[in-house]
N, C-alpha and C. Protein backbone atom coordinates (compact mmCIF):
# COMPACT_ATOMS: atom_id res chain seq x y z
N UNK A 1 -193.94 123.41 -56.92
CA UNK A 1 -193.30 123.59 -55.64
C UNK A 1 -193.77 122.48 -54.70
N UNK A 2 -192.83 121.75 -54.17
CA UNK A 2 -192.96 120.59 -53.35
C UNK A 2 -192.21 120.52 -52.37
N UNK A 3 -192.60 120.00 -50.64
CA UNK A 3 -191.45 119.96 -49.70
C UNK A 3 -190.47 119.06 -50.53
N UNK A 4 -189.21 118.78 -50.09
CA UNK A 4 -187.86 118.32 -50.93
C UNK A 4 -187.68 116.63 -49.50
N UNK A 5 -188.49 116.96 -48.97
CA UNK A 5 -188.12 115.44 -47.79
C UNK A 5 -189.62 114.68 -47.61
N UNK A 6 -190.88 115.37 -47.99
CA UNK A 6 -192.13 114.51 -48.19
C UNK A 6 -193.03 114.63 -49.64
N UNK A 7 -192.53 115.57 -50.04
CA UNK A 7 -193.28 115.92 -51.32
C UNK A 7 -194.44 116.33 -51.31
N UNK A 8 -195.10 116.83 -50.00
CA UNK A 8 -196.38 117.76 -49.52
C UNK A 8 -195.97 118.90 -50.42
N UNK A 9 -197.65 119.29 -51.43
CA UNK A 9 -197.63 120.37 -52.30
C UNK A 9 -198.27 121.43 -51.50
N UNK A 10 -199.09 120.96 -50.47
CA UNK A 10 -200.21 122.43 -49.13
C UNK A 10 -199.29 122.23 -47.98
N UNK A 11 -197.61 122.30 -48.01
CA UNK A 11 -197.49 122.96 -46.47
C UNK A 11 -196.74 123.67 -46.70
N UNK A 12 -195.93 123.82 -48.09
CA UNK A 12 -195.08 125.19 -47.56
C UNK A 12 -195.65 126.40 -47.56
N UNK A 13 -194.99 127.92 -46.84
CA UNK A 13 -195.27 129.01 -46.32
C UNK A 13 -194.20 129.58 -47.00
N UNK A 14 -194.85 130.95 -47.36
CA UNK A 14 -193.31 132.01 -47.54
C UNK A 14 -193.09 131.89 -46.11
N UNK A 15 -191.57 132.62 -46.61
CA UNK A 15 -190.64 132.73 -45.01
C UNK A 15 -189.94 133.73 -45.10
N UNK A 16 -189.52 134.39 -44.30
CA UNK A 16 -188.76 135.45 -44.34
C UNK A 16 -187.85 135.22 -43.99
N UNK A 17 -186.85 135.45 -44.55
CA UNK A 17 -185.13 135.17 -44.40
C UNK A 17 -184.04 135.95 -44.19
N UNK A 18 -183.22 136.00 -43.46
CA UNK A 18 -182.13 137.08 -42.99
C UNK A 18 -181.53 137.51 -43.73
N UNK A 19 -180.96 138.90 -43.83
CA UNK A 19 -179.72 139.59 -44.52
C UNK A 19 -179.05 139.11 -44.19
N UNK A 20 -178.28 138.29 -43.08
CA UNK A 20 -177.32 138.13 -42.46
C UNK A 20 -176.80 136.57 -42.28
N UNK A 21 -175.52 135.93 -41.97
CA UNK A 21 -175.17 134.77 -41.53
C UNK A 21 -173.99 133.99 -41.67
N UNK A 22 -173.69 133.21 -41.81
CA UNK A 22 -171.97 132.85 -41.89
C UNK A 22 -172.24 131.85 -43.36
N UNK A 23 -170.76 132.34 -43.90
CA UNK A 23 -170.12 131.46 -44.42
C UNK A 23 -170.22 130.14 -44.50
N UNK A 24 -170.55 129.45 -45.08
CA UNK A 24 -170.57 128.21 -45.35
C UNK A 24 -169.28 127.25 -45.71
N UNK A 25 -169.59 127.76 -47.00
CA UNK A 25 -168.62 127.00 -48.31
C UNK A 25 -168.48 128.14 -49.20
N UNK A 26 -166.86 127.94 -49.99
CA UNK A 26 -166.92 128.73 -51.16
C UNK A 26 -165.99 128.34 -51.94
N UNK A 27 -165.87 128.44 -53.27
CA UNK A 27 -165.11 128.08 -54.13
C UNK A 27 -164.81 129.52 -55.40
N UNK A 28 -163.76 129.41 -55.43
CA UNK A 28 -162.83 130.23 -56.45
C UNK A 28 -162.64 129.75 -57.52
N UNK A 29 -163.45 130.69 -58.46
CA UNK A 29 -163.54 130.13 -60.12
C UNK A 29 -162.85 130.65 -60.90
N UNK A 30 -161.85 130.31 -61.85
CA UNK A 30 -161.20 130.79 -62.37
C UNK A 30 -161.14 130.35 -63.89
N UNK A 31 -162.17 129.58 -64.40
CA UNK A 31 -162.59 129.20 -65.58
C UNK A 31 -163.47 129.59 -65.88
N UNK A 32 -164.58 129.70 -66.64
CA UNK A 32 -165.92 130.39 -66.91
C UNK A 32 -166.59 130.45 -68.24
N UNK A 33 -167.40 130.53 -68.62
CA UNK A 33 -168.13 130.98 -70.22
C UNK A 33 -167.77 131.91 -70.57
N UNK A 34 -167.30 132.24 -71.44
CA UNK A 34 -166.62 133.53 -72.51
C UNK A 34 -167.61 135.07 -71.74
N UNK A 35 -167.24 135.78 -71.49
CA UNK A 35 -168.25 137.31 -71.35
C UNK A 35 -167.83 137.30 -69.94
N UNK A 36 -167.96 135.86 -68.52
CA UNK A 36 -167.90 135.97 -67.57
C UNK A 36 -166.82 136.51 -67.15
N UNK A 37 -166.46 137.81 -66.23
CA UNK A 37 -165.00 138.24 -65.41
C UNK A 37 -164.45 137.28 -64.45
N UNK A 38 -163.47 136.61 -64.35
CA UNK A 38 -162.97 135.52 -63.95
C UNK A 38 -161.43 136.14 -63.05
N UNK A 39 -161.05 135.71 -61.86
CA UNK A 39 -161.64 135.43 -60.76
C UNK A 39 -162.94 135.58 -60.07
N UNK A 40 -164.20 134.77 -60.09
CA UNK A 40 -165.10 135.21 -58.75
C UNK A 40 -165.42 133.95 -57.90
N UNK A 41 -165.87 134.54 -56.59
CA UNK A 41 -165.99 133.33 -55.60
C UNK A 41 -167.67 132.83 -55.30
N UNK A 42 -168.02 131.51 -55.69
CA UNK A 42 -169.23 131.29 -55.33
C UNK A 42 -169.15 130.62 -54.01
N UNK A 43 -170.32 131.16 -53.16
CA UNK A 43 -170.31 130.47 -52.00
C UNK A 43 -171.86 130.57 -51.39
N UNK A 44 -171.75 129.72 -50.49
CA UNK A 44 -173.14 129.09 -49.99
C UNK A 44 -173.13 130.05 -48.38
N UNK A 45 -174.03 130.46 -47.83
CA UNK A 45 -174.18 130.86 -46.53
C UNK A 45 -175.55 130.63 -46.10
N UNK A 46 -175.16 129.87 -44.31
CA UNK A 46 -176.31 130.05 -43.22
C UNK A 46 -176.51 130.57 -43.03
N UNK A 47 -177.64 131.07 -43.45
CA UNK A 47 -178.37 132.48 -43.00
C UNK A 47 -178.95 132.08 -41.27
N UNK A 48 -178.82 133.62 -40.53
CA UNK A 48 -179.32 133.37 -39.22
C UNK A 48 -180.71 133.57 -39.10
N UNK A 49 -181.70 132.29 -38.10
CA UNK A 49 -182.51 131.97 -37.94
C UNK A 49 -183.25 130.91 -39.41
N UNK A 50 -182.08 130.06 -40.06
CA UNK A 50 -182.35 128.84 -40.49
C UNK A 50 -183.07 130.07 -42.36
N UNK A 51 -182.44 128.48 -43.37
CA UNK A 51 -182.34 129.17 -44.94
C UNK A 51 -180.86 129.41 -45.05
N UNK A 52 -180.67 128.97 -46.30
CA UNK A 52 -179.11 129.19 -47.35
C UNK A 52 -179.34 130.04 -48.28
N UNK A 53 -178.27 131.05 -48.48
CA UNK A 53 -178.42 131.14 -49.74
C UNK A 53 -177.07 130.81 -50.83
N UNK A 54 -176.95 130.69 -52.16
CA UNK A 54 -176.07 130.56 -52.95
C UNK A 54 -176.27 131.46 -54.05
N UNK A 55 -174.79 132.30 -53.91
CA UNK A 55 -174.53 133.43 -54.79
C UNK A 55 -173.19 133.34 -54.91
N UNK A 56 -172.84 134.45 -55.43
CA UNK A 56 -171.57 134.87 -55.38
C UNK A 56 -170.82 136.02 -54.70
N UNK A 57 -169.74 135.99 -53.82
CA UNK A 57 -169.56 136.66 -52.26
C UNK A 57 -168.40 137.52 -53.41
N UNK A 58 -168.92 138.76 -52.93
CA UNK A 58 -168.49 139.92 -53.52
C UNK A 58 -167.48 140.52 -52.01
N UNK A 59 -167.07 142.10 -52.82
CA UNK A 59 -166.51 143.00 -51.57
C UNK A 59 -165.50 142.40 -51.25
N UNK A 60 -164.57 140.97 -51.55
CA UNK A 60 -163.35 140.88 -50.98
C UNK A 60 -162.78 139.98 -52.47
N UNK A 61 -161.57 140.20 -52.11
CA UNK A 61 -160.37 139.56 -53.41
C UNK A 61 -160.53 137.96 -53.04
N UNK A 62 -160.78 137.62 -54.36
CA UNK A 62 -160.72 136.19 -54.71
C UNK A 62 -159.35 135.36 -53.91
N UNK A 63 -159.14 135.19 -52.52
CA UNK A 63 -157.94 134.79 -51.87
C UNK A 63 -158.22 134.02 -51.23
N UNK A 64 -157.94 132.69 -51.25
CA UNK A 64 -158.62 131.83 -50.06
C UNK A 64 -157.76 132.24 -48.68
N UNK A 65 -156.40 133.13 -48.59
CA UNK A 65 -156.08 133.32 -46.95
C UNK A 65 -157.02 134.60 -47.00
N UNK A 66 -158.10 135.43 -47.20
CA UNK A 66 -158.62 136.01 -46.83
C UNK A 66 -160.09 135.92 -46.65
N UNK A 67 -160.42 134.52 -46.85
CA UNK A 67 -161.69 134.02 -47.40
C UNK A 67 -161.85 133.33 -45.91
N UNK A 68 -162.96 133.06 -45.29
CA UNK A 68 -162.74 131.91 -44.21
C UNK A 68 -164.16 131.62 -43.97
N UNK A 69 -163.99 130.17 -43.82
CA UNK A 69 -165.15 129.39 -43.31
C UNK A 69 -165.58 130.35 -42.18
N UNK A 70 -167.58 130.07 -41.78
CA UNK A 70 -167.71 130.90 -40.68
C UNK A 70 -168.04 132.59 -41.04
N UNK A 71 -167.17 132.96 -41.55
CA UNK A 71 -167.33 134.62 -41.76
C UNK A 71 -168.17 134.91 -41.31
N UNK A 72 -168.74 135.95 -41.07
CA UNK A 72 -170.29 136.52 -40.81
C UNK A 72 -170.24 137.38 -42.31
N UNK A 73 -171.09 137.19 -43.21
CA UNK A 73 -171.66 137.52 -44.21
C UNK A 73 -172.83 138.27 -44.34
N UNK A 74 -173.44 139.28 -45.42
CA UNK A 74 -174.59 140.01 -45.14
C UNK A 74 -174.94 139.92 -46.79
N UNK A 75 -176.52 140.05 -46.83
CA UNK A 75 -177.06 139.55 -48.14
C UNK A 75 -177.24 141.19 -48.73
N UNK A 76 -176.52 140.77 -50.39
CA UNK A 76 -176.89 142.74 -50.62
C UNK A 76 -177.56 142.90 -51.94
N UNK A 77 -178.06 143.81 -52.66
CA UNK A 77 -179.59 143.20 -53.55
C UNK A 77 -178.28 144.68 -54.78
N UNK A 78 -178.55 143.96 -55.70
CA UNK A 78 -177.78 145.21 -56.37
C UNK A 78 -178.68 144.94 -58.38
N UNK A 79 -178.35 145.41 -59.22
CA UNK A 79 -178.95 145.75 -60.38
C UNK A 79 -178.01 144.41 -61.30
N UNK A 80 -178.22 143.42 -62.03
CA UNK A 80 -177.55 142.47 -62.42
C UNK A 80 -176.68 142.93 -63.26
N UNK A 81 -175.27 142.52 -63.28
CA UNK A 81 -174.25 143.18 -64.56
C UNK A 81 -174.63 143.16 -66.01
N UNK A 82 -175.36 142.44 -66.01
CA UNK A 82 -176.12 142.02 -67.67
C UNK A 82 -177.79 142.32 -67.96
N UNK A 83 -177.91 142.46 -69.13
CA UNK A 83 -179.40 142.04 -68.86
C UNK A 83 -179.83 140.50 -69.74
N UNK A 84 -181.38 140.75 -69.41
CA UNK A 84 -182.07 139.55 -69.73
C UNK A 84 -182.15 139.16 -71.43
N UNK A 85 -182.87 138.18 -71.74
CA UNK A 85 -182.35 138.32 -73.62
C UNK A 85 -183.36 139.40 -73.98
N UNK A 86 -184.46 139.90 -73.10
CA UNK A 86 -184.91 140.67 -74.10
C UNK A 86 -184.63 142.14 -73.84
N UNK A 87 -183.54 142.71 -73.20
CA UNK A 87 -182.65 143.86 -72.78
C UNK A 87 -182.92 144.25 -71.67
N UNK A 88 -183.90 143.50 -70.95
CA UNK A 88 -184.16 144.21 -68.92
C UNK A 88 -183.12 144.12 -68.51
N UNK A 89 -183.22 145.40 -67.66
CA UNK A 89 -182.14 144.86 -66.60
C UNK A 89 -183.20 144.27 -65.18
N UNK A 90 -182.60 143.76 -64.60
CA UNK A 90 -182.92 142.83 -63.48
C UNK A 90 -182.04 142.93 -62.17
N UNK A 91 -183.04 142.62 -60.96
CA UNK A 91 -182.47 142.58 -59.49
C UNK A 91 -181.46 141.36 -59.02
N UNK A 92 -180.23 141.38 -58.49
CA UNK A 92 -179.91 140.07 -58.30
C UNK A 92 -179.52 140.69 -56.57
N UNK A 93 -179.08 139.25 -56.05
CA UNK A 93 -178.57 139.46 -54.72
C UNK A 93 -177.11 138.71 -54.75
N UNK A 94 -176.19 139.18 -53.82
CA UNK A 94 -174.84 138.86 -53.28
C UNK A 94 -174.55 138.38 -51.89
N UNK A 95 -173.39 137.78 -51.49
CA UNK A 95 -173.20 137.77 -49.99
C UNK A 95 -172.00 138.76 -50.42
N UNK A 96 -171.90 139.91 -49.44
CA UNK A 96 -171.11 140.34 -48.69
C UNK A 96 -170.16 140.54 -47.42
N UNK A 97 -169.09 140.10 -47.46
CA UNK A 97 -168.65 140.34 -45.71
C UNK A 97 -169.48 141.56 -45.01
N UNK A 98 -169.39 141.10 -44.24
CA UNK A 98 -170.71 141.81 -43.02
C UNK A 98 -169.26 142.95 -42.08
N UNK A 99 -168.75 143.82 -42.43
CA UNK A 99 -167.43 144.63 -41.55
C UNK A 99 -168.11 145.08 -40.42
């Protein structure tokens, strides 16, 4: 683990990061690796009070007229559709529209 703009290994800090924030970017996939359910939308969000995250924005239909830059988005922690190779299941997180 290294800052990404000086390469100092003693200054980063955990941080605590919002449930919450807008829309970024997102893109609609409609190709995928065999097993994957295809339409889904990956997208990037500003989280409020600074941090991104990149997932995949659940809770609304793969539509870009219903999709919009900006959104207010909310981060949601759910059980992963798959498991790991050695049969765990595992925690993942989502963006959700924030209603």
């Amino acid at each position: 683990t290294a800052c990404a703009s000086c390469g100092d290994r003693k200054a980063l800090r955990p941080q605590r990061l919002s449930n919450q924030g807008k829309l970024h970017v997102f893109s609609i996939t409609h190709r995928s690796f065999p097993g994957i359910p295809v339409p889904f939308v990956s997208a990037v969000a500003d989280l409020d009070g600074g941090g991104s995250g990149k997932t995949n924005l659940v809770g609304i239909d793969p539509d870009p007229e219903k999709i919009k830059m900006g959104m207010r988005v909310r981060v949601v922690f759910e059980v992963a559709p798959r498991k790991d190779r050695e049969g765990n299941e595992y925690l993942t997180f989502y963006l959700q529209p924030a209603n």
